[in-house]
PDB file of N, CA and C in Angstrom:
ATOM      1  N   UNK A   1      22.926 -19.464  -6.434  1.00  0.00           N
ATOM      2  CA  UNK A   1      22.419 -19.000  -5.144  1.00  0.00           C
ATOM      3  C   UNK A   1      21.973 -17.542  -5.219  1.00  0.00           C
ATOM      4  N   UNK A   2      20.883 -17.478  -4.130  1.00  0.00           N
ATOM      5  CA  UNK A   2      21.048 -15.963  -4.223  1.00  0.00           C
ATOM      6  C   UNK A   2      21.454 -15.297  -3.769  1.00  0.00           C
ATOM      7  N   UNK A   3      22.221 -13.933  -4.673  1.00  0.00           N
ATOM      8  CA  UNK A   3      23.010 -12.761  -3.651  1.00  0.00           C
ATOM      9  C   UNK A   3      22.220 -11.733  -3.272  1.00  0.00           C
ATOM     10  N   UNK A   4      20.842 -11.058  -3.576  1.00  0.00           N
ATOM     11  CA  UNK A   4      20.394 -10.127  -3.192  1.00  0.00           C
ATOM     12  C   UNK A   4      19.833 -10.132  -1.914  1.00  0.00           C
ATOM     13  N   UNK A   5      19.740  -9.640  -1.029  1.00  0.00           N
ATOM     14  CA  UNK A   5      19.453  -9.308   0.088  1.00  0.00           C
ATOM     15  C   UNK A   5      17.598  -9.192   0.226  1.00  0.00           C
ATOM     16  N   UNK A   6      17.215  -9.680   1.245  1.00  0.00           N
ATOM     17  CA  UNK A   6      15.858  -9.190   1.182  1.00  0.00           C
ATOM     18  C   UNK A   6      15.228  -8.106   0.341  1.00  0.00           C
ATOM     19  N   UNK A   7      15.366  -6.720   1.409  1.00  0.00           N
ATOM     20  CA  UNK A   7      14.833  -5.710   0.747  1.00  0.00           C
ATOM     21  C   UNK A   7      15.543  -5.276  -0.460  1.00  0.00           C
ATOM     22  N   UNK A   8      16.205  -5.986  -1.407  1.00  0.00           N
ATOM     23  CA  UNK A   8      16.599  -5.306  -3.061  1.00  0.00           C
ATOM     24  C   UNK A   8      15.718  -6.622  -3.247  1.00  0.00           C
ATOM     25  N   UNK A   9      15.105  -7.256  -3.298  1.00  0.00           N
ATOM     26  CA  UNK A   9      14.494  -8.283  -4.019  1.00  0.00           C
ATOM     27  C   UNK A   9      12.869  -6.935  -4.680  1.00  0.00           C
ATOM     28  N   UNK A  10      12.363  -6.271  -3.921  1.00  0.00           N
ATOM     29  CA  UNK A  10      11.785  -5.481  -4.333  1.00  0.00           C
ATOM     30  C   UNK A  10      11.683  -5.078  -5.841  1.00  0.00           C
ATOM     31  N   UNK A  11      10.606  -5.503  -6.270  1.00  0.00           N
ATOM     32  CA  UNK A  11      10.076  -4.690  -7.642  1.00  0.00           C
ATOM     33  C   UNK A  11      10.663  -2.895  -7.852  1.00  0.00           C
ATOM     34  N   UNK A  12       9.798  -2.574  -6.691  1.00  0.00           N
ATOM     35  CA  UNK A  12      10.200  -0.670  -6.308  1.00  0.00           C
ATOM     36  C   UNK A  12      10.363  -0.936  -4.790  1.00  0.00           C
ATOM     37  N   UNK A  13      10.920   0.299  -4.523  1.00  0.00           N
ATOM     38  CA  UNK A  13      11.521   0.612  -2.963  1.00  0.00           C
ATOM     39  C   UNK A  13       9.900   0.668  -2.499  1.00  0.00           C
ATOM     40  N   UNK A  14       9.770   0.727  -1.021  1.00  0.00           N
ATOM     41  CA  UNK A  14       9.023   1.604  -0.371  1.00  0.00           C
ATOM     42  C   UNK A  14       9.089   2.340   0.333  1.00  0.00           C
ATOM     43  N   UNK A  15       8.366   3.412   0.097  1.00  0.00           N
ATOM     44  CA  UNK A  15       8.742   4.734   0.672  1.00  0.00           C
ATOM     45  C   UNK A  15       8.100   5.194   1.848  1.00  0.00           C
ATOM     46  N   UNK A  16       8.115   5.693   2.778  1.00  0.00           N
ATOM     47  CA  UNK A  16       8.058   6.090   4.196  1.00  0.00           C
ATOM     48  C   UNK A  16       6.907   7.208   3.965  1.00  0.00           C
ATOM     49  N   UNK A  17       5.737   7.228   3.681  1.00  0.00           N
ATOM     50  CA  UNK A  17       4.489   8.116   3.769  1.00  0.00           C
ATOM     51  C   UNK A  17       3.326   7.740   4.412  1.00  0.00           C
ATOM     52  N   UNK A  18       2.838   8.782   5.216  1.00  0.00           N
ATOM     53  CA  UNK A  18       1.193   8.752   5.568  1.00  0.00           C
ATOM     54  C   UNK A  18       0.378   9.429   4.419  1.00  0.00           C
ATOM     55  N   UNK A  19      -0.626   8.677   4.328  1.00  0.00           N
ATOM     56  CA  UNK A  19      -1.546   8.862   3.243  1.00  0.00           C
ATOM     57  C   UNK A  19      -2.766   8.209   4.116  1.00  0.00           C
ATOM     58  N   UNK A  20      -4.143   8.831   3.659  1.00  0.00           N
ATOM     59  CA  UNK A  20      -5.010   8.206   3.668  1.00  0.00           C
ATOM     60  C   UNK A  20      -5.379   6.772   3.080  1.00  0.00           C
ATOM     61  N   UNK A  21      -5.840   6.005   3.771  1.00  0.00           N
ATOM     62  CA  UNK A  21      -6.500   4.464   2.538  1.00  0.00           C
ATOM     63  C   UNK A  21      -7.850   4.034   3.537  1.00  0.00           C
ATOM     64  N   UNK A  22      -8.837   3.828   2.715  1.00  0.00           N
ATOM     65  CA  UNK A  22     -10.128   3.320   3.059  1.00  0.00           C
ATOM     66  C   UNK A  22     -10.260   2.054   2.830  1.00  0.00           C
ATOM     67  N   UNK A  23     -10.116   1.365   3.998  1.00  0.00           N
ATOM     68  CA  UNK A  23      -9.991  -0.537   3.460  1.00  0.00           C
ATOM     69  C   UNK A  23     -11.694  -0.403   3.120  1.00  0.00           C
ATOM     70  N   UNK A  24     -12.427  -1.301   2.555  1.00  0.00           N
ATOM     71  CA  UNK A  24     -13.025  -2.214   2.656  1.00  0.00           C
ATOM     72  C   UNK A  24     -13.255  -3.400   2.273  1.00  0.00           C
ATOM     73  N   UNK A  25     -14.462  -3.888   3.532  1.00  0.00           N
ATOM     74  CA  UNK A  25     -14.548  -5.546   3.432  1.00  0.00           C
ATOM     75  C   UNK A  25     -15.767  -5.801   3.502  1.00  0.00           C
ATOM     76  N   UNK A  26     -16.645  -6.035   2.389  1.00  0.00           N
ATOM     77  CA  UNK A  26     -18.197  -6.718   2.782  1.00  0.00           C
ATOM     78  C   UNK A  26     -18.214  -5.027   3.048  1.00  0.00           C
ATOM     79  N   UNK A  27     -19.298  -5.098   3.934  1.00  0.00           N
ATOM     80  CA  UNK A  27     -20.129  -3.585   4.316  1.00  0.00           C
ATOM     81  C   UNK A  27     -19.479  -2.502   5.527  1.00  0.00           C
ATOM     82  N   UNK A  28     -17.985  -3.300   6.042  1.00  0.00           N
ATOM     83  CA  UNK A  28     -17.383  -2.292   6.600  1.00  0.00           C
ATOM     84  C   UNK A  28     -16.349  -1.467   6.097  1.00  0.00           C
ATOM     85  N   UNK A  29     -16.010  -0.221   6.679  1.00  0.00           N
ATOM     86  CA  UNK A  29     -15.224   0.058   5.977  1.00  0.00           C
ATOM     87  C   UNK A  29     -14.839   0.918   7.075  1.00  0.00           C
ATOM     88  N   UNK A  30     -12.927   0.863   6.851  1.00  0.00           N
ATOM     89  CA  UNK A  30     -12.182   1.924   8.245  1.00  0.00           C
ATOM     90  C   UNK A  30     -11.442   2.606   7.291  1.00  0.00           C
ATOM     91  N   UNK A  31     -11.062   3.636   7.657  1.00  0.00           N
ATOM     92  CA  UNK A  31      -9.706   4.686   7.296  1.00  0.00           C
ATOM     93  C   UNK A  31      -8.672   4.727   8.108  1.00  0.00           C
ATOM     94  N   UNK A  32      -7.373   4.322   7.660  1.00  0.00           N
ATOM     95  CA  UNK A  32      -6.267   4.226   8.274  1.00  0.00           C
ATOM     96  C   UNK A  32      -5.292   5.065   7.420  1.00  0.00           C
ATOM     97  N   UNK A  33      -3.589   5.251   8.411  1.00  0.00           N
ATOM     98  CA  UNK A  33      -2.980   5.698   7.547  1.00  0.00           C
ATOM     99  C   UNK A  33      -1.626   4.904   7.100  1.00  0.00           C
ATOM    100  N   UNK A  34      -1.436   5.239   5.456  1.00  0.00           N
ATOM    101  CA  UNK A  34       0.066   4.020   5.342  1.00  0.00           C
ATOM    102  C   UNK A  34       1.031   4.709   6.211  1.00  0.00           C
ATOM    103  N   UNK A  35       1.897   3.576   6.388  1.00  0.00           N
ATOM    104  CA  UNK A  35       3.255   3.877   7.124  1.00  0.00           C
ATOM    105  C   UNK A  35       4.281   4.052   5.579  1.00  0.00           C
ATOM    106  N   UNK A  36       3.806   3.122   4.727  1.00  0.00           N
ATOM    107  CA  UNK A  36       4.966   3.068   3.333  1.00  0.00           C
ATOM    108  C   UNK A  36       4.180   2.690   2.389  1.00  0.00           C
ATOM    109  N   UNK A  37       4.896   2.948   1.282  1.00  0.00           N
ATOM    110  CA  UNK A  37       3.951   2.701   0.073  1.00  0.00           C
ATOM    111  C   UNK A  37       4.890   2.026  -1.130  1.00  0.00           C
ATOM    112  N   UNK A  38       4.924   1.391  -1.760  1.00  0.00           N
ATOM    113  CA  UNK A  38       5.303   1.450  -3.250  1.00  0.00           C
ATOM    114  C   UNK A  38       4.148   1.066  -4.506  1.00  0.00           C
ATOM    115  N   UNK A  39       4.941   0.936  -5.433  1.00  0.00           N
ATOM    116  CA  UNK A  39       4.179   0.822  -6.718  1.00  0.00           C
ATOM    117  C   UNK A  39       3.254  -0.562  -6.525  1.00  0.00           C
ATOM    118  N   UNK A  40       4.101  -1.542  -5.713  1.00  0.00           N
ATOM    119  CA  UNK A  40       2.387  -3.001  -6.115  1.00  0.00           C
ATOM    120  C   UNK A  40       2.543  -3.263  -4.587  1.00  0.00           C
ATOM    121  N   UNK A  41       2.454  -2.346  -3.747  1.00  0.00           N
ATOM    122  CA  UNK A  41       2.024  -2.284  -2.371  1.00  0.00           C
ATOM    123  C   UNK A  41       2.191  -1.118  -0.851  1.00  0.00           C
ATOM    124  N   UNK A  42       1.684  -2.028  -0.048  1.00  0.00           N
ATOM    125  CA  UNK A  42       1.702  -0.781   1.008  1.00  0.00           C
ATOM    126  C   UNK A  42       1.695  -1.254   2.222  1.00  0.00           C
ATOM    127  N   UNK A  43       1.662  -0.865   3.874  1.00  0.00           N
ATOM    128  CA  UNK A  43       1.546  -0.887   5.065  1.00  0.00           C
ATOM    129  C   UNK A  43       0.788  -0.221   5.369  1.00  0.00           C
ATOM    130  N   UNK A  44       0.027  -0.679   6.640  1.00  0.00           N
ATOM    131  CA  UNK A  44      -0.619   0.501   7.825  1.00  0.00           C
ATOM    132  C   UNK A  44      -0.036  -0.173   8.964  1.00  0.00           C
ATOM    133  N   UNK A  45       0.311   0.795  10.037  1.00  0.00           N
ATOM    134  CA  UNK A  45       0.846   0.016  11.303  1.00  0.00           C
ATOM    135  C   UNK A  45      -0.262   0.025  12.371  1.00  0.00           C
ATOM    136  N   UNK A  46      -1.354   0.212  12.626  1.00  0.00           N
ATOM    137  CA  UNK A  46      -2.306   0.120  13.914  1.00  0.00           C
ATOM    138  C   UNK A  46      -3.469  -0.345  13.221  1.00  0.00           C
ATOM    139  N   UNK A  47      -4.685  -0.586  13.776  1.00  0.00           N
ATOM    140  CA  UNK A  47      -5.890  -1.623  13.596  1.00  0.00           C
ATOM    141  C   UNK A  47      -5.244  -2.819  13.687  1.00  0.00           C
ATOM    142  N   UNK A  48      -6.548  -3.868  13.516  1.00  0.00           N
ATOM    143  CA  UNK A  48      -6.524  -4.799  13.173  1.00  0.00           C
ATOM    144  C   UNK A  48      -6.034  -6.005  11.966  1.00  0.00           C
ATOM    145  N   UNK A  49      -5.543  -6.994  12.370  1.00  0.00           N
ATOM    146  CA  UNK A  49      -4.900  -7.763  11.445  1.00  0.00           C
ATOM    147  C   UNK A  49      -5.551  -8.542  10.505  1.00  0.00           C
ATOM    148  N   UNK A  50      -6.512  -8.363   9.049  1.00  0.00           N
ATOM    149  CA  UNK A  50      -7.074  -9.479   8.942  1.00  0.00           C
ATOM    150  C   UNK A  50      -5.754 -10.757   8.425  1.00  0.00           C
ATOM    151  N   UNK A  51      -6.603 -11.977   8.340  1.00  0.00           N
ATOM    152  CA  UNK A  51      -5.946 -12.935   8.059  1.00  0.00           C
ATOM    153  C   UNK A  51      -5.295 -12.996   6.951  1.00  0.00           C
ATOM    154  N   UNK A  52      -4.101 -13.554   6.687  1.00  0.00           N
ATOM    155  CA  UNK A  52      -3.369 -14.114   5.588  1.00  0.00           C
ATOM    156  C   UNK A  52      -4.016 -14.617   4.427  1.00  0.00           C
ATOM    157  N   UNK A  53      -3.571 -13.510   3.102  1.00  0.00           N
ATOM    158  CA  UNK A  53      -4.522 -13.734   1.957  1.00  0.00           C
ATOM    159  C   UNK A  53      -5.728 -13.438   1.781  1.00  0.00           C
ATOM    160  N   UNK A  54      -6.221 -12.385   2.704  1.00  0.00           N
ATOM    161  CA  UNK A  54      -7.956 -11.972   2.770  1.00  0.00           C
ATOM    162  C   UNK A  54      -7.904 -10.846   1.262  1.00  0.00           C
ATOM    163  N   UNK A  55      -8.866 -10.454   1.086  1.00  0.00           N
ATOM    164  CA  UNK A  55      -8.718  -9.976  -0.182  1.00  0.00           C
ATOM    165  C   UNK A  55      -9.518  -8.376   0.295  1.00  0.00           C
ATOM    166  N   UNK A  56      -8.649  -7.938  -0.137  1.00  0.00           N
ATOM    167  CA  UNK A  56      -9.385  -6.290   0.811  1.00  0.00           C
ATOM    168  C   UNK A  56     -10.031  -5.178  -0.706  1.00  0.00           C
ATOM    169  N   UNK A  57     -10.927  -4.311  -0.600  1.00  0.00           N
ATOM    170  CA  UNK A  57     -10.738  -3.288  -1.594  1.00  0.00           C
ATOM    171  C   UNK A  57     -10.151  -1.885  -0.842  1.00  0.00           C
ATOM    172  N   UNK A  58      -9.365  -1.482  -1.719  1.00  0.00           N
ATOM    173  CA  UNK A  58      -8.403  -0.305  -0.893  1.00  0.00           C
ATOM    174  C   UNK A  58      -8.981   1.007  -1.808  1.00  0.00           C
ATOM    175  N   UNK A  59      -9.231   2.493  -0.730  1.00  0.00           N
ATOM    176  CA  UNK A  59      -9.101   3.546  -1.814  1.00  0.00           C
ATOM    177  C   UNK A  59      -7.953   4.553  -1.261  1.00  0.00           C
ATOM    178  N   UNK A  60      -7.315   4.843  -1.752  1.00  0.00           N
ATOM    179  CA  UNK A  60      -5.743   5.367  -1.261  1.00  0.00           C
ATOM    180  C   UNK A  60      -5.637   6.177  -1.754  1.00  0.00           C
ATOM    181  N   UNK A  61      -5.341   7.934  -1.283  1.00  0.00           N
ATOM    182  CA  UNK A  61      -5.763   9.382  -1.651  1.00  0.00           C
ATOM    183  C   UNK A  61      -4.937   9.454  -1.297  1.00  0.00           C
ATOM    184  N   UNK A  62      -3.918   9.806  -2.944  1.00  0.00           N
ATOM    185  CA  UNK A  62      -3.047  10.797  -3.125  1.00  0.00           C
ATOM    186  C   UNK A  62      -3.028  12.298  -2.900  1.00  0.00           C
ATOM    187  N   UNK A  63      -2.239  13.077  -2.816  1.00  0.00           N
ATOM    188  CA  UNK A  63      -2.091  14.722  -2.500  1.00  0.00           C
ATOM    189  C   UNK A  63      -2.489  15.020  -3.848  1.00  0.00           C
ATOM    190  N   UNK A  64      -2.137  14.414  -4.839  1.00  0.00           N
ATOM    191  CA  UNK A  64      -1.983  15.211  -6.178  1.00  0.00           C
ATOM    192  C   UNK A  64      -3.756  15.558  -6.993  1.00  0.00           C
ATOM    193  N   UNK A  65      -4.547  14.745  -6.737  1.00  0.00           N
ATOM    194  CA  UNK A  65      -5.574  14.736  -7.002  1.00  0.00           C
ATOM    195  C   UNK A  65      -6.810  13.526  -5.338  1.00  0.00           C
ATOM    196  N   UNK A  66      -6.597  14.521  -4.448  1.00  0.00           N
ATOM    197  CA  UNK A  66      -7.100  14.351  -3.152  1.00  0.00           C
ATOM    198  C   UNK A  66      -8.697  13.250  -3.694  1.00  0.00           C
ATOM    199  N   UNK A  67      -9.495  13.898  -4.111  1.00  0.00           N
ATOM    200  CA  UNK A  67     -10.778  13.791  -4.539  1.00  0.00           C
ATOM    201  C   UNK A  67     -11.220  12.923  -5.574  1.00  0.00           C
ATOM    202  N   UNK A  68     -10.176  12.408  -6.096  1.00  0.00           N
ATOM    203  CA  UNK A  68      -9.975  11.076  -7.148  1.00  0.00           C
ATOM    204  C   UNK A  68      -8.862   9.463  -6.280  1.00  0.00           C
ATOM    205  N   UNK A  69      -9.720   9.086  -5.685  1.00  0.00           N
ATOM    206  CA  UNK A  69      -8.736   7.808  -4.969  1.00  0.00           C
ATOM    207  C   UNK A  69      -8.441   7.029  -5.789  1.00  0.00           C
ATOM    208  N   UNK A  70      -7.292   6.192  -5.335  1.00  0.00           N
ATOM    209  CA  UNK A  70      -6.754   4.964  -6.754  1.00  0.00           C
ATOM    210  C   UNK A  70      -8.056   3.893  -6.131  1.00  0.00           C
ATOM    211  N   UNK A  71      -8.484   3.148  -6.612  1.00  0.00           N
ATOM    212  CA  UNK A  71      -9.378   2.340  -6.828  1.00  0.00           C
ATOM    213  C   UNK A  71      -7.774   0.870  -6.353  1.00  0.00           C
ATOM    214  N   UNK A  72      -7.954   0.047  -5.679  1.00  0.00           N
ATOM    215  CA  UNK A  72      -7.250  -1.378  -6.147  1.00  0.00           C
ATOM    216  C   UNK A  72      -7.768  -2.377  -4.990  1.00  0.00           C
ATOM    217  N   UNK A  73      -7.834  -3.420  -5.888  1.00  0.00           N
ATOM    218  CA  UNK A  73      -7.910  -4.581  -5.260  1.00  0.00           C
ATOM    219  C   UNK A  73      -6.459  -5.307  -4.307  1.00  0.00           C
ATOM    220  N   UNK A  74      -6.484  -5.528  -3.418  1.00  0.00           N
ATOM    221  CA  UNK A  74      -5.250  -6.024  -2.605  1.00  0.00           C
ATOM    222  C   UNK A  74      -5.187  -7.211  -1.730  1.00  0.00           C
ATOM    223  N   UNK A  75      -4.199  -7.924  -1.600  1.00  0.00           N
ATOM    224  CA  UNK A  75      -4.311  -8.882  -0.436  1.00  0.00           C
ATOM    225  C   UNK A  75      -3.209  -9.141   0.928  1.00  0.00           C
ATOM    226  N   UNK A  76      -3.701  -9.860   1.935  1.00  0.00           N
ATOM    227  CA  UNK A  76      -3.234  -9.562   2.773  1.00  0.00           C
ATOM    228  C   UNK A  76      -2.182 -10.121   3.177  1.00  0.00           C
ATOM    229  N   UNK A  77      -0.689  -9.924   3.102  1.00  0.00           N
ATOM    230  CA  UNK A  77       0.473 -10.805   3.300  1.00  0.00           C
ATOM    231  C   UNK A  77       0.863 -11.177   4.956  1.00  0.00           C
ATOM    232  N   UNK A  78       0.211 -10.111   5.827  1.00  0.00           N
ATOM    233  CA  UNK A  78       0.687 -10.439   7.188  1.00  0.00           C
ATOM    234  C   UNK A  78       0.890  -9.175   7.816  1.00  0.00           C
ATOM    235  N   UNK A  79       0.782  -9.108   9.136  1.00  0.00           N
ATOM    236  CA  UNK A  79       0.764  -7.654  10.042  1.00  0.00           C
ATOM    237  C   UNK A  79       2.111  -6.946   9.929  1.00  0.00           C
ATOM    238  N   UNK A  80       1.682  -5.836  10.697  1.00  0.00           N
ATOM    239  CA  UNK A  80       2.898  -4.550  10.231  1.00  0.00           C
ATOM    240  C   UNK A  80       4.194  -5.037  11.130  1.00  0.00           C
ATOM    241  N   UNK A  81       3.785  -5.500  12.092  1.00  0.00           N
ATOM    242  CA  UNK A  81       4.533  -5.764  13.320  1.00  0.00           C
ATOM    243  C   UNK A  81       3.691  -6.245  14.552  1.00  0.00           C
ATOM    244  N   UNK A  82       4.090  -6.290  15.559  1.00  0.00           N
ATOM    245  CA  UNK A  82       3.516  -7.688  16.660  1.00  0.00           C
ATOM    246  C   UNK A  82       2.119  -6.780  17.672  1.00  0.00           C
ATOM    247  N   UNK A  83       1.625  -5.221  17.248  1.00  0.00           N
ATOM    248  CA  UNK A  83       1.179  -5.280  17.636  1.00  0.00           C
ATOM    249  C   UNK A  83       0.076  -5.084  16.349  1.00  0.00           C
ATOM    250  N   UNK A  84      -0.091  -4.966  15.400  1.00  0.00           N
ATOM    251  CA  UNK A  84      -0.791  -5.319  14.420  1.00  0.00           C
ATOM    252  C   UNK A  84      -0.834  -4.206  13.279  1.00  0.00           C
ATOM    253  N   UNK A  85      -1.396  -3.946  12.681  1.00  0.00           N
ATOM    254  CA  UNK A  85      -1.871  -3.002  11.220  1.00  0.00           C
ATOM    255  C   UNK A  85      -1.612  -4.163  10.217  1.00  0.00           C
ATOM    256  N   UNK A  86      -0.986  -3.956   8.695  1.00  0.00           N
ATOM    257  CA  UNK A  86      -1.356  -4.625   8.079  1.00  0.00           C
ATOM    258  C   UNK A  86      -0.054  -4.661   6.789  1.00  0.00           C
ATOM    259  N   UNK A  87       0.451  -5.579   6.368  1.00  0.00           N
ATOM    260  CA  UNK A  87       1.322  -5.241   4.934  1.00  0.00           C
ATOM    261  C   UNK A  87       0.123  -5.745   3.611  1.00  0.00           C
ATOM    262  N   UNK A  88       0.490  -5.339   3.029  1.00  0.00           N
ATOM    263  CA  UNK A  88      -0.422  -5.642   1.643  1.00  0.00           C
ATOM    264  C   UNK A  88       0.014  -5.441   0.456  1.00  0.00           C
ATOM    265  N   UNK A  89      -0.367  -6.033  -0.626  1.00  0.00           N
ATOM    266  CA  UNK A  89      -0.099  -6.007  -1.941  1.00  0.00           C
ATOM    267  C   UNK A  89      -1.185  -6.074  -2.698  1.00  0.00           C
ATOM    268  N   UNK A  90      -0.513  -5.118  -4.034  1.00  0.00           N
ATOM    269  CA  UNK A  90      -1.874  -4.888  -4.922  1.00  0.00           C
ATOM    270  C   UNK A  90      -2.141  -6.283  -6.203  1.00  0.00           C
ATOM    271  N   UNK A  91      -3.505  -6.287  -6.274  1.00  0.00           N
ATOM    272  CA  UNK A  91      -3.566  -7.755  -7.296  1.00  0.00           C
ATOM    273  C   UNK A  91      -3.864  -6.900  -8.615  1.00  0.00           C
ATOM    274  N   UNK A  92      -3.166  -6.906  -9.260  1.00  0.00           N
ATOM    275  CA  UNK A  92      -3.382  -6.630 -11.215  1.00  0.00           C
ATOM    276  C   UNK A  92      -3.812  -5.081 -11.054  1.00  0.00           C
ATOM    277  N   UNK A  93      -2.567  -4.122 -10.447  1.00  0.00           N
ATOM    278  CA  UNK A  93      -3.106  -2.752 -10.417  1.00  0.00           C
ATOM    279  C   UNK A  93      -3.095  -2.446 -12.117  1.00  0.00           C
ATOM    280  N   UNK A  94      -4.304  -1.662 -12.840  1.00  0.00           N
ATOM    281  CA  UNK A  94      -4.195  -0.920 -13.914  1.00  0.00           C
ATOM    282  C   UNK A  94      -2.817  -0.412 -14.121  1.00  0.00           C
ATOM    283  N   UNK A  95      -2.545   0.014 -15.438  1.00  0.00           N
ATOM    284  CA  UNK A  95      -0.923   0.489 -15.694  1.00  0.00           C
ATOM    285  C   UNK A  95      -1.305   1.828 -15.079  1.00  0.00           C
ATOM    286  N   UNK A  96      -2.648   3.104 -15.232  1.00  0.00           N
ATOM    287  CA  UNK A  96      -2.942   4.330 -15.103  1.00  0.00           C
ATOM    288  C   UNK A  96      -2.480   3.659 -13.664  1.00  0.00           C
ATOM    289  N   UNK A  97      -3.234   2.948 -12.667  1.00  0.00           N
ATOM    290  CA  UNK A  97      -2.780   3.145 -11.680  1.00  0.00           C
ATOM    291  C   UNK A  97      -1.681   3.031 -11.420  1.00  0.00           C
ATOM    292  N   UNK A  98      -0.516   1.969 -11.955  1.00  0.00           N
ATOM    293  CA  UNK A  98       0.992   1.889 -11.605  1.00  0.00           C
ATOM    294  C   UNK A  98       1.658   3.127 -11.588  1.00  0.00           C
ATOM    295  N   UNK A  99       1.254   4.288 -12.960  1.00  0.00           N
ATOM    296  CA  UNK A  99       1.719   4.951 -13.414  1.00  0.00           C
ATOM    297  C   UNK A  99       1.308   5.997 -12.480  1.00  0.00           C
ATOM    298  N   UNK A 100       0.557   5.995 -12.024  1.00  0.00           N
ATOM    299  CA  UNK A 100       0.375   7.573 -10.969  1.00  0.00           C
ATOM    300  C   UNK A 100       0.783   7.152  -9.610  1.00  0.00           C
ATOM    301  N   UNK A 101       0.726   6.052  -9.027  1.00  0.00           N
ATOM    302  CA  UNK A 101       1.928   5.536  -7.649  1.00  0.00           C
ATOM    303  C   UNK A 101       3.074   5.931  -7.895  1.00  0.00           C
ATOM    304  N   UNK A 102       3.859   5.563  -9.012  1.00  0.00           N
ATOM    305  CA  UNK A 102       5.079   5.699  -9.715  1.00  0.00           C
ATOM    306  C   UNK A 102       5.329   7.593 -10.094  1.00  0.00           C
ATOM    307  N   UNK A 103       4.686   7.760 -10.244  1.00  0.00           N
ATOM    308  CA  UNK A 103       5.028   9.776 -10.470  1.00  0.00           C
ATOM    309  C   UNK A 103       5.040   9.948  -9.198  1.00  0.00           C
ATOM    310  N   UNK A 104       4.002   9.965  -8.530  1.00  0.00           N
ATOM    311  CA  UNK A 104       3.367  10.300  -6.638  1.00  0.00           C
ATOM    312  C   UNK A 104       5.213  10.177  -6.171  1.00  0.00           C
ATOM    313  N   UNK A 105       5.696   8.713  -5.824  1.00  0.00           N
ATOM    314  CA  UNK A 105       6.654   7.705  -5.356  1.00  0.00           C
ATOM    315  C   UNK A 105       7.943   8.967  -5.521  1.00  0.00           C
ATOM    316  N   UNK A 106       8.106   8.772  -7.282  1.00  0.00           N
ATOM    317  CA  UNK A 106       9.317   9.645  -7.585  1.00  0.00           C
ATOM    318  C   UNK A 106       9.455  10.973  -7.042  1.00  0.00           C
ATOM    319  N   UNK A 107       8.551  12.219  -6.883  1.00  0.00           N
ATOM    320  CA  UNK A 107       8.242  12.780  -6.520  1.00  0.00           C
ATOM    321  C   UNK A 107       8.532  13.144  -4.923  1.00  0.00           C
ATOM    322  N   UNK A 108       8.164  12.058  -4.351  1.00  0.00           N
ATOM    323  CA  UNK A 108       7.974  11.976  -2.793  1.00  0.00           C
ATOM    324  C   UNK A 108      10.010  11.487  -2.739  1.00  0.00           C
ATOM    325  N   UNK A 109      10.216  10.677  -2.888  1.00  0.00           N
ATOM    326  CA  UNK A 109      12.002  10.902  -3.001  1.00  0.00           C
ATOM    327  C   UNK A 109      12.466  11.590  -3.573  1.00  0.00           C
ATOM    328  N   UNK A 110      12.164  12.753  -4.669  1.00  0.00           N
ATOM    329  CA  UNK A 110      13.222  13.418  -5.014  1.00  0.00           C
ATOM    330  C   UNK A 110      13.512  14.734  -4.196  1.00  0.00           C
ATOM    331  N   UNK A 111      12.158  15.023  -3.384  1.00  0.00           N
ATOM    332  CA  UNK A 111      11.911  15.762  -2.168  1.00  0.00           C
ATOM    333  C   UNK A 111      12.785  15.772  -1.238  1.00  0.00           C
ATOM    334  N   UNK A 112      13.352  14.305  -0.563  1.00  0.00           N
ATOM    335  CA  UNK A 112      13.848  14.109   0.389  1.00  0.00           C
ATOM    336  C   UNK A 112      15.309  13.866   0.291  1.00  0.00           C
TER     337      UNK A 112
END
């Protein structure tokens, strides 16, 4: 059976940051901000919900290099909460990209 609890089932924690991320879809594109982040995903809590499994492109601007966004492909697991934004996960992030979420991440908790 299992003993772990929901949130330890987690790959990495997620961590409690606003950051910029530029969804796009087809030819639109919004800027929102995360509520949390980890290494193979993220939240926004306001906009719109797309549907379950939509396939989004995300650009998500770190502090550390503002002017260089992570590039990732993501999909859509389900809203932030009941009045909408978005949870998401990343599909086959690069290791460079794992690896600079993962410094950013450590960083941002050893702060707090």
């Amino acid at each position: 059976p299992e003993r772990r609890s929901f949130r330890e089932r987690r790959a990495t924690p997620r961590v409690a940051v606003d950051l910029e991320v530029e969804q796009r879809q087809g030819d639109a594109r919004f800027v929102r901000l995360t509520s949390d982040l980890s290494t193979f995903g993220l939240s926004v809590r306001e906009g719109p919900t797309p549907r379950v499994g939509t396939k989004l492109t995300l650009a998500l601007f770190l502090p550390d290099e503002p002017m260089n966004a992570l590039e990732l492909e993501a999909e859509v697991l389900g809203s932030y909460d009941a009045k909408g934004g978005m949870r998401v996960r990343f599909l086959q992030p690069s290791i460079e990209v794992v690896r600079r979420l993962h410094k950013y991440l450590l960083g941002v908790k050893a702060t707090r």
